[in-house]
PDB file of N, CA and C in Angstrom:
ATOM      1  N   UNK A   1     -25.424 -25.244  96.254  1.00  0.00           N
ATOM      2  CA  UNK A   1     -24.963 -25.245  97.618  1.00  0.00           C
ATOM      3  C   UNK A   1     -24.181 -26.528  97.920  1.00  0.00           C
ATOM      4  N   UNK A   2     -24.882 -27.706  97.640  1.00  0.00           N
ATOM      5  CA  UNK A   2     -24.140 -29.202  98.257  1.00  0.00           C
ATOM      6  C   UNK A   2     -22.746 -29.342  97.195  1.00  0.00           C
ATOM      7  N   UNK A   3     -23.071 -28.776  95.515  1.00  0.00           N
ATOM      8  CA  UNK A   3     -21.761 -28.915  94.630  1.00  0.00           C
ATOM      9  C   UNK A   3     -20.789 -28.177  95.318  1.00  0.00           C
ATOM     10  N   UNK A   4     -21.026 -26.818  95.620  1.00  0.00           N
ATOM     11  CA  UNK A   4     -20.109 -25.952  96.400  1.00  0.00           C
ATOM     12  C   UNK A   4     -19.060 -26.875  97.397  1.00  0.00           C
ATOM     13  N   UNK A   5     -19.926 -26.580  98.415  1.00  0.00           N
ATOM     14  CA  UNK A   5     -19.192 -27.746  99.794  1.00  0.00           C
ATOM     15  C   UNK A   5     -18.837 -29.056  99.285  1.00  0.00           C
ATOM     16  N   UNK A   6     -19.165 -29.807  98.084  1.00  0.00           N
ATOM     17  CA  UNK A   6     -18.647 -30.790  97.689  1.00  0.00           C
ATOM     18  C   UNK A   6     -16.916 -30.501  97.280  1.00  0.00           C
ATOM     19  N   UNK A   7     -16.635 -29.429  96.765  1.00  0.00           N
ATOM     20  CA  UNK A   7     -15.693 -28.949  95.995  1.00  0.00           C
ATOM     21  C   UNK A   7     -14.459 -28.784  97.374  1.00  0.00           C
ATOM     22  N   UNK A   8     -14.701 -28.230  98.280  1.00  0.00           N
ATOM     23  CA  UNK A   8     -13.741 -28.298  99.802  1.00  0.00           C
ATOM     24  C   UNK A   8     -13.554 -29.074 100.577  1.00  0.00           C
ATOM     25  N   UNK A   9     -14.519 -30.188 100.040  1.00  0.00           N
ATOM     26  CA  UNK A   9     -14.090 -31.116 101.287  1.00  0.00           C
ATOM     27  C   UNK A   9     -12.900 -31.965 101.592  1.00  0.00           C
ATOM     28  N   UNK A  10     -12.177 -32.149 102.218  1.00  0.00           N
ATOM     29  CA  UNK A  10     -10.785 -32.778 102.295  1.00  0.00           C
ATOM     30  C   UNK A  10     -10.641 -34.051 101.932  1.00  0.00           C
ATOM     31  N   UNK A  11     -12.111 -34.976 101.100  1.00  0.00           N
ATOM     32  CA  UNK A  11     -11.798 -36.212 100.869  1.00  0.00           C
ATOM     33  C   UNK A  11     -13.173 -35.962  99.366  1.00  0.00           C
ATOM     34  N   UNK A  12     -13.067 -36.700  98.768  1.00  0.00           N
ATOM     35  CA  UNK A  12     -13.599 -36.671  96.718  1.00  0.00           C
ATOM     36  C   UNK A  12     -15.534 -36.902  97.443  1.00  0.00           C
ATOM     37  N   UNK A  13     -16.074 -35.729  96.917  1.00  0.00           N
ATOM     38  CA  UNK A  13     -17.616 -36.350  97.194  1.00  0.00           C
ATOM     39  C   UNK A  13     -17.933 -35.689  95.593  1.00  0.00           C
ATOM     40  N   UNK A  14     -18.321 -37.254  95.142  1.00  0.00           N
ATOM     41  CA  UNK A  14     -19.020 -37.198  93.512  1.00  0.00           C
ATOM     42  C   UNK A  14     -20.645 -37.296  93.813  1.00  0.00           C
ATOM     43  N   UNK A  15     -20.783 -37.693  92.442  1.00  0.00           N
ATOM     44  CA  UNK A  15     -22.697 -38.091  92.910  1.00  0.00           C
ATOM     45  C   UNK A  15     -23.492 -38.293  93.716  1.00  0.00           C
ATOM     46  N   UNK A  16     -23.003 -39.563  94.112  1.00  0.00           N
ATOM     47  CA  UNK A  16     -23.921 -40.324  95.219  1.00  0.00           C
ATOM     48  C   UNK A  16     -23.445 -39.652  96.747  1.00  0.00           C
ATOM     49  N   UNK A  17     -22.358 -39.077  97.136  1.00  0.00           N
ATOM     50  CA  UNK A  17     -22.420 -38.283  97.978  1.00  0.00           C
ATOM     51  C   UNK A  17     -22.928 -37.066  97.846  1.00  0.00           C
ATOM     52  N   UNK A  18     -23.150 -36.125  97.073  1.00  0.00           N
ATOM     53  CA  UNK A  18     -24.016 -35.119  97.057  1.00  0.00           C
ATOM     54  C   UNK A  18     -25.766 -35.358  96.962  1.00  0.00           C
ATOM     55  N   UNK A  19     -25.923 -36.534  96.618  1.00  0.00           N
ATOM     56  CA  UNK A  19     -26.952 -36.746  96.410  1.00  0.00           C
ATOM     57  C   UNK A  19     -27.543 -37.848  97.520  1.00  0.00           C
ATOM     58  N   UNK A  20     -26.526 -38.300  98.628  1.00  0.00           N
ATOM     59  CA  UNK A  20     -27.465 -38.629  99.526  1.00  0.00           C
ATOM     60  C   UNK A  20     -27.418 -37.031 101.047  1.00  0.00           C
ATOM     61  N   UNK A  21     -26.660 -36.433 100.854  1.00  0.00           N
ATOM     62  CA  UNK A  21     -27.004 -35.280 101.817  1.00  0.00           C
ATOM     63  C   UNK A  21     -27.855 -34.029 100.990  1.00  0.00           C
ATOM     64  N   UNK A  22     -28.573 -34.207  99.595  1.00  0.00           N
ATOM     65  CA  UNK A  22     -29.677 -33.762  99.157  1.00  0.00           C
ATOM     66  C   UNK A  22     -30.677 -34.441  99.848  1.00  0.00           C
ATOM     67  N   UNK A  23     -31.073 -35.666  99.556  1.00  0.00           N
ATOM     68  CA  UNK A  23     -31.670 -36.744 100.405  1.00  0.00           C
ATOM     69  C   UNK A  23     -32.013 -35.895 101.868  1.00  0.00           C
ATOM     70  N   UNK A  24     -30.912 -35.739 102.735  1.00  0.00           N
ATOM     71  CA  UNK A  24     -31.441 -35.617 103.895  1.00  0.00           C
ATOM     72  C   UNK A  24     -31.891 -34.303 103.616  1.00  0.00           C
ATOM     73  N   UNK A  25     -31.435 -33.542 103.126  1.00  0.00           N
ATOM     74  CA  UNK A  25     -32.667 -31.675 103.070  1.00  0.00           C
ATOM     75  C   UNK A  25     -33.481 -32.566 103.005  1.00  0.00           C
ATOM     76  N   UNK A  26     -33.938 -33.085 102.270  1.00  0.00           N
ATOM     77  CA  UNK A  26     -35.042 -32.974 101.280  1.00  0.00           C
ATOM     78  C   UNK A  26     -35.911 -34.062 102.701  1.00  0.00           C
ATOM     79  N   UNK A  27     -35.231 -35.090 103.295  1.00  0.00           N
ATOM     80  CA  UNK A  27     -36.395 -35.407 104.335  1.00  0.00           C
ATOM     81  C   UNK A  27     -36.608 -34.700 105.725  1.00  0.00           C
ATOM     82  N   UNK A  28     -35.664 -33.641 105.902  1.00  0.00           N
ATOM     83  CA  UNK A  28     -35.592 -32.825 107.298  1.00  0.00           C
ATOM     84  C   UNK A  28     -36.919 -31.761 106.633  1.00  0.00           C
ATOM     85  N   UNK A  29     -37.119 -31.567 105.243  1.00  0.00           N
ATOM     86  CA  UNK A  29     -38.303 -30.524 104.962  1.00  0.00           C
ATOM     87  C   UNK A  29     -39.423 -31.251 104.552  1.00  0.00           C
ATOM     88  N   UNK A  30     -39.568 -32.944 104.412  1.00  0.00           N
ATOM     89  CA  UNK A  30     -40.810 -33.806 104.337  1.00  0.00           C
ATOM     90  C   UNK A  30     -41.172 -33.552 102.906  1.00  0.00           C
ATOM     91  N   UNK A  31     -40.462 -33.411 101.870  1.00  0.00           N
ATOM     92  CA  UNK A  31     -40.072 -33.365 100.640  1.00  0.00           C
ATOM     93  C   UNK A  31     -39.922 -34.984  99.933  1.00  0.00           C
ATOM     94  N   UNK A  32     -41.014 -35.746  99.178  1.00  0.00           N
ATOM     95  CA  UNK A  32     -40.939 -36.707  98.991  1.00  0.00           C
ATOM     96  C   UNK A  32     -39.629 -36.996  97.367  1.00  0.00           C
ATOM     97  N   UNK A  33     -39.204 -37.501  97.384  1.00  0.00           N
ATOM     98  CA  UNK A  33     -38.346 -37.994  96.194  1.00  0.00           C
ATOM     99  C   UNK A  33     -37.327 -39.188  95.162  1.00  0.00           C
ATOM    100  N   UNK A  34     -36.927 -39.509  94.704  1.00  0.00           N
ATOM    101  CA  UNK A  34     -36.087 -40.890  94.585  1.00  0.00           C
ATOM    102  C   UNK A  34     -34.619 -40.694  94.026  1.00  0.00           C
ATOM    103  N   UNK A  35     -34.018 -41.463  94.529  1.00  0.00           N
ATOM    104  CA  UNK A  35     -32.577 -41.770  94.023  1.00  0.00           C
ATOM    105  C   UNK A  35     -32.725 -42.658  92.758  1.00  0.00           C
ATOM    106  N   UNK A  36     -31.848 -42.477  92.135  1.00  0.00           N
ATOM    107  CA  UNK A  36     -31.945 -43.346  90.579  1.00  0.00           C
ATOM    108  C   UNK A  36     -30.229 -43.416  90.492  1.00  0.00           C
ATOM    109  N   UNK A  37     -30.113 -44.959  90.502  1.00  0.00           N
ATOM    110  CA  UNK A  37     -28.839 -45.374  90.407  1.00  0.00           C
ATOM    111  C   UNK A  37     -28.440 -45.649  88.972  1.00  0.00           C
ATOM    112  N   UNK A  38     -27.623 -45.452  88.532  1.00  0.00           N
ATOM    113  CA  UNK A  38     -27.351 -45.566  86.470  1.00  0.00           C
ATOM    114  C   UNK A  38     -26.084 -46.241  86.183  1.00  0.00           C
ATOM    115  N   UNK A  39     -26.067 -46.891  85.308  1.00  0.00           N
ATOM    116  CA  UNK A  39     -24.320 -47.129  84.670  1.00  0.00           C
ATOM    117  C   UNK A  39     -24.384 -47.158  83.239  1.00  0.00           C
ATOM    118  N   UNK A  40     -23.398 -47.076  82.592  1.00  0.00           N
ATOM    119  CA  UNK A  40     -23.013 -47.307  81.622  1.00  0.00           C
ATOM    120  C   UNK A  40     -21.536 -47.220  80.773  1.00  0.00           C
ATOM    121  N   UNK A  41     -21.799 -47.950  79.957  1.00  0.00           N
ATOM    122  CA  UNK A  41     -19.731 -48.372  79.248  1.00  0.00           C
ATOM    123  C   UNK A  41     -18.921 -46.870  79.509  1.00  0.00           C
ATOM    124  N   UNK A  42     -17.684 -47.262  79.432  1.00  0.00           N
ATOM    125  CA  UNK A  42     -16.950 -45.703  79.020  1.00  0.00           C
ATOM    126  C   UNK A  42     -16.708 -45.479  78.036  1.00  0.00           C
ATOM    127  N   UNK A  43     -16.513 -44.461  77.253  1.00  0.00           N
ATOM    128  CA  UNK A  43     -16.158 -44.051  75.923  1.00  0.00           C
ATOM    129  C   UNK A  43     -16.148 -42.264  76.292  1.00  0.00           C
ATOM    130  N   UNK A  44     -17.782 -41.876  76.943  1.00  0.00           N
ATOM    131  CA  UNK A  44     -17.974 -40.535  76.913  1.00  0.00           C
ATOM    132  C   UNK A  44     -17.785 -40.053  78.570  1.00  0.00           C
ATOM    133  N   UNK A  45     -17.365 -38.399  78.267  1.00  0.00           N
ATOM    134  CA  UNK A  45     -17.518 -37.898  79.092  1.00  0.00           C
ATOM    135  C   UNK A  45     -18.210 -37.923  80.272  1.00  0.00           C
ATOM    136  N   UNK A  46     -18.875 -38.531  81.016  1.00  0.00           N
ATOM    137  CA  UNK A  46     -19.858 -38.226  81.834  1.00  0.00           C
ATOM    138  C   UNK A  46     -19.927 -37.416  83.328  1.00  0.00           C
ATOM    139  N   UNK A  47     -20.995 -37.108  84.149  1.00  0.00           N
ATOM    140  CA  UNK A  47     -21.186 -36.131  84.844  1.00  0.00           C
ATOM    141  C   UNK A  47     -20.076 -36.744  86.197  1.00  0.00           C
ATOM    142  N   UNK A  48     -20.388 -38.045  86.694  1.00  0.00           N
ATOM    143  CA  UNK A  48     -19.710 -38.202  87.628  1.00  0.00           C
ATOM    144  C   UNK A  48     -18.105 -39.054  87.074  1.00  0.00           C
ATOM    145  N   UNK A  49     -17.431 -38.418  86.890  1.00  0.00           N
ATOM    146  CA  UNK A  49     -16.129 -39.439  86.228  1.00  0.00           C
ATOM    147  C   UNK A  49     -15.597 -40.668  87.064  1.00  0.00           C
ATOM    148  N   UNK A  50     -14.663 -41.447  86.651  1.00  0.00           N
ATOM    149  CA  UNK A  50     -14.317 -42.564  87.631  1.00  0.00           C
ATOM    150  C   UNK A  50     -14.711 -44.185  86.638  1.00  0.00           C
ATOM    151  N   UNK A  51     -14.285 -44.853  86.120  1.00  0.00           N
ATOM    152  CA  UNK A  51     -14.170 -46.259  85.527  1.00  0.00           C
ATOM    153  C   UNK A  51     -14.076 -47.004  86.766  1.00  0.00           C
ATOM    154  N   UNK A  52     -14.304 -48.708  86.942  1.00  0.00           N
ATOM    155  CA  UNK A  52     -14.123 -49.482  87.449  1.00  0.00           C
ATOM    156  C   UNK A  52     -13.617 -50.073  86.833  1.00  0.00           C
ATOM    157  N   UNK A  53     -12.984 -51.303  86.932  1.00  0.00           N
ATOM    158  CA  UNK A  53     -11.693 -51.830  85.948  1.00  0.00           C
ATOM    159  C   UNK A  53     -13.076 -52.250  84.310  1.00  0.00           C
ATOM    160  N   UNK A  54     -14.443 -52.962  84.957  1.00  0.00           N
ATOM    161  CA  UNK A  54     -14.826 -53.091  83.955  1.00  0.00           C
ATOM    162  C   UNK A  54     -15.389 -52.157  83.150  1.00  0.00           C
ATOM    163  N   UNK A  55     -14.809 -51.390  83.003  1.00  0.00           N
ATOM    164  CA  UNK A  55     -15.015 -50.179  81.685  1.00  0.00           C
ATOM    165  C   UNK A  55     -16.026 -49.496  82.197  1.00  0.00           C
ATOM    166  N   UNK A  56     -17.403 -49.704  83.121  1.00  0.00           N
ATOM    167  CA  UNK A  56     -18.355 -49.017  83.246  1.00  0.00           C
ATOM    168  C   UNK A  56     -18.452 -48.282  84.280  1.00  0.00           C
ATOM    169  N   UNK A  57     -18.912 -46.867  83.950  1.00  0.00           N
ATOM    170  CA  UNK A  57     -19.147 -45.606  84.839  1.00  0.00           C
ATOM    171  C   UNK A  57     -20.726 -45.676  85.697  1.00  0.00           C
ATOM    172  N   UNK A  58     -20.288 -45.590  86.516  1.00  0.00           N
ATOM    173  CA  UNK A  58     -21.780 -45.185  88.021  1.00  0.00           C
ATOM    174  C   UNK A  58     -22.123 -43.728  87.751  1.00  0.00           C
ATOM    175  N   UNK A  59     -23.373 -43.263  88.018  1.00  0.00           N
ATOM    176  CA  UNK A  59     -23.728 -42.438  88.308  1.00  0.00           C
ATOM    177  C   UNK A  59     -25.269 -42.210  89.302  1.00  0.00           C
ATOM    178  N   UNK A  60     -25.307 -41.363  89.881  1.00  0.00           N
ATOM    179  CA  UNK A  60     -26.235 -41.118  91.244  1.00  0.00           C
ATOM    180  C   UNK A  60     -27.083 -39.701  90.599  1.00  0.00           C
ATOM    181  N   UNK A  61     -28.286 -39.768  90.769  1.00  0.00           N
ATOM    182  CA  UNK A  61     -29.007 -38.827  90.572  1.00  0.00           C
ATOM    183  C   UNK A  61     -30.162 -38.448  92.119  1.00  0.00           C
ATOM    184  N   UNK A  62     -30.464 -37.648  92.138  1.00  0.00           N
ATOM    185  CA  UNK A  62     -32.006 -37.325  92.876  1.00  0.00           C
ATOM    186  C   UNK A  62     -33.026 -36.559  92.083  1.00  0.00           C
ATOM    187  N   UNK A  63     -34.559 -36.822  92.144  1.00  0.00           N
ATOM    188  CA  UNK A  63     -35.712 -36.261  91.676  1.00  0.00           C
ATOM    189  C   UNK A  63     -36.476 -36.333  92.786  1.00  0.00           C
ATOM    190  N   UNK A  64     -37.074 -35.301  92.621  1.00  0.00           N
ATOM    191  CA  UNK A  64     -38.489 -34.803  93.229  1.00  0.00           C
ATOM    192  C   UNK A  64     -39.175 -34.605  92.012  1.00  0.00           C
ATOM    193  N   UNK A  65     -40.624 -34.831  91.869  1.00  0.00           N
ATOM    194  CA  UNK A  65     -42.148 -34.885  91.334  1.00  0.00           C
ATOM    195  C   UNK A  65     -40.984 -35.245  90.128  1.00  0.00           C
ATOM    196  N   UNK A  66     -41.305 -34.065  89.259  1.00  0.00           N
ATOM    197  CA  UNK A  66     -40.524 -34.484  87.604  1.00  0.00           C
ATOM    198  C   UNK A  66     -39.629 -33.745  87.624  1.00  0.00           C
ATOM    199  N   UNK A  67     -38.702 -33.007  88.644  1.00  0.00           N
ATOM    200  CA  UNK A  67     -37.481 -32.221  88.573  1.00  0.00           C
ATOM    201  C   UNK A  67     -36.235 -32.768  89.166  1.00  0.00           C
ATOM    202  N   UNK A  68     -35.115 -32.773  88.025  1.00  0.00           N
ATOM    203  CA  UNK A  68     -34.068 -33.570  89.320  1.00  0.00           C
ATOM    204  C   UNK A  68     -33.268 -32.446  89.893  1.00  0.00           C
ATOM    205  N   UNK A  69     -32.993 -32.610  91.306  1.00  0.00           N
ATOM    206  CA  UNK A  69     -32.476 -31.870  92.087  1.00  0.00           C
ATOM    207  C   UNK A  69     -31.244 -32.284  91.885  1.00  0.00           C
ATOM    208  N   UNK A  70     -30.611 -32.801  91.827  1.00  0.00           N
ATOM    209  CA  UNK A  70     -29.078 -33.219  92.158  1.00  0.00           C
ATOM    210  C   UNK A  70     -28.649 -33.832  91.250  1.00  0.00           C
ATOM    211  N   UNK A  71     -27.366 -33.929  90.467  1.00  0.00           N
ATOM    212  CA  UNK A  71     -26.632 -34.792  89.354  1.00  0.00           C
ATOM    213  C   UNK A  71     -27.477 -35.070  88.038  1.00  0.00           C
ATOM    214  N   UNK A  72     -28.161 -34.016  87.845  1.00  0.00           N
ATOM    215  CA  UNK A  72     -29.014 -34.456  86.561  1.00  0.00           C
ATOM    216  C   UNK A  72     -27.836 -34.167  85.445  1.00  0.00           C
ATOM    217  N   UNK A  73     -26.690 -33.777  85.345  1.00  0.00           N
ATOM    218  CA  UNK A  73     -25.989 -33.438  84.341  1.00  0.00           C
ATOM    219  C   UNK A  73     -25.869 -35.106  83.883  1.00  0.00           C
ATOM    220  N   UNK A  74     -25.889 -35.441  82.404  1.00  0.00           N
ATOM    221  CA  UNK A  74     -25.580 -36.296  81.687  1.00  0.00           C
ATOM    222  C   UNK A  74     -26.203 -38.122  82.274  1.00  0.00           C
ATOM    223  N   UNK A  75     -27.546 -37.536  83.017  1.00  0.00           N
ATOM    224  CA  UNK A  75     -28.513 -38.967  83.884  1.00  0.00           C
ATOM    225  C   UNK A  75     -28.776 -39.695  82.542  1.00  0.00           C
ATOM    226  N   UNK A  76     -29.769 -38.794  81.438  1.00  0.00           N
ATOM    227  CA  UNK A  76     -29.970 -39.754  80.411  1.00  0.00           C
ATOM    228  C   UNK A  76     -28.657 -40.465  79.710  1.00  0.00           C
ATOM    229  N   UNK A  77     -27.724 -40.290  79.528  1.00  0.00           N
ATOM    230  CA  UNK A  77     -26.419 -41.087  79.368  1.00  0.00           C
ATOM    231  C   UNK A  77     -27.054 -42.586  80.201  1.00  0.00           C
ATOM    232  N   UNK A  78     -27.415 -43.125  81.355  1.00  0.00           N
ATOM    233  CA  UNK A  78     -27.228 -43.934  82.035  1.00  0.00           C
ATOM    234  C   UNK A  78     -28.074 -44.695  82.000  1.00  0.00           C
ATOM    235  N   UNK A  79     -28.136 -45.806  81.592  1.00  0.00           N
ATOM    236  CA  UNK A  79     -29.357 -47.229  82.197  1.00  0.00           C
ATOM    237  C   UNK A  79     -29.752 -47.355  83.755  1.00  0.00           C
ATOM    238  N   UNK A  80     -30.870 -46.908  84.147  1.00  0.00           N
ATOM    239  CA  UNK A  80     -31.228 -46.870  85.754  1.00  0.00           C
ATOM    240  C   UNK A  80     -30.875 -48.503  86.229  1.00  0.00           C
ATOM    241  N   UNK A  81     -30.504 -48.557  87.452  1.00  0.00           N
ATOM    242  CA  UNK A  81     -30.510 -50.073  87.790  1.00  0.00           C
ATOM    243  C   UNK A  81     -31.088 -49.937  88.966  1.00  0.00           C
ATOM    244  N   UNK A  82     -31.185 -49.173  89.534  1.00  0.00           N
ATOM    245  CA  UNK A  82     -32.273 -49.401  90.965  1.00  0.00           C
ATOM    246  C   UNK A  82     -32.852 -47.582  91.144  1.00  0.00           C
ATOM    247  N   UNK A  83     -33.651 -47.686  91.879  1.00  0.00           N
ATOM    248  CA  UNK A  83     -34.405 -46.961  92.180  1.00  0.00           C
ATOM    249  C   UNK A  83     -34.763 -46.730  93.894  1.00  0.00           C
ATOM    250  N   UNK A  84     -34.590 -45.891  94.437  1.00  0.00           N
ATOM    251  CA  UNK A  84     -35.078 -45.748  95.811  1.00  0.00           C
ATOM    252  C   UNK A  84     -35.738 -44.125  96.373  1.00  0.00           C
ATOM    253  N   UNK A  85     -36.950 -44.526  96.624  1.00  0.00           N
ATOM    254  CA  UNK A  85     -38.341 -43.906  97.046  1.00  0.00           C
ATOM    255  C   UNK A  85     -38.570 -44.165  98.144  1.00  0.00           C
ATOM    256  N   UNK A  86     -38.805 -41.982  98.583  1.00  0.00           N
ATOM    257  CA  UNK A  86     -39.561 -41.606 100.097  1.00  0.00           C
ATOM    258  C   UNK A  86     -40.392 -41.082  99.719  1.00  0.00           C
ATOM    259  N   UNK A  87     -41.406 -41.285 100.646  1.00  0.00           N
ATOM    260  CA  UNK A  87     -42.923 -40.469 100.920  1.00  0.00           C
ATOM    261  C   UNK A  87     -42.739 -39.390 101.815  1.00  0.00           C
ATOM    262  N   UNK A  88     -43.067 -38.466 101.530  1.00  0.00           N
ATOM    263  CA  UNK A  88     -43.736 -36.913 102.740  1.00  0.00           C
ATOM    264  C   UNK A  88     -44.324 -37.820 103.560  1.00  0.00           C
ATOM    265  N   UNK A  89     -44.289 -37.556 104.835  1.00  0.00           N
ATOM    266  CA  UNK A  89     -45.187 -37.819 106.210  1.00  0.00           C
ATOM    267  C   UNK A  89     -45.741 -37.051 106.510  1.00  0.00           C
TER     268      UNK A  89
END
């Protein structure tokens, strides 16, 4: 659904934009989960494309319990560098 509407929108929503309006489903239904921020060199393909001049690619994921909801294509590719966690209320 969010890749869909990602695909029309009149301005580029990669990872971390699909994956912070997963985020909000996921707290409008009290659905606890974490963002996992990743990078790594370029050489390969990866899920969210885009270099910064220094050679290395970003990528944005979301998980709930042990399933990732959002951008899990090519996460293990990535060294996590931060992490951000909600609780169900």
């Amino acid at each position: 659904m969010v890749a869909g509407a990602a695909r029309v929108t009149p301005w580029q929503s990669l990872c971390l934009t699909q994956v912070l309006v997963v985020q909000r489903l996921l707290l409008k239904k009290n659905i606890p989960g974490q963002i996992y921020l990743g990078v790594r060199k370029g050489d390969q393909q990866v899920a969210c494309p885009g270099t910064a001049a220094t050679g290395l690619y970003a990528h944005a994921w979301l998980q709930s319990g042990d399933q990732i909801v959002n951008g899990g294509g090519g996460a293990e590719q990535f060294a996590v560098v931060s992490v951000y966690s909600w609780e169900a209320l």
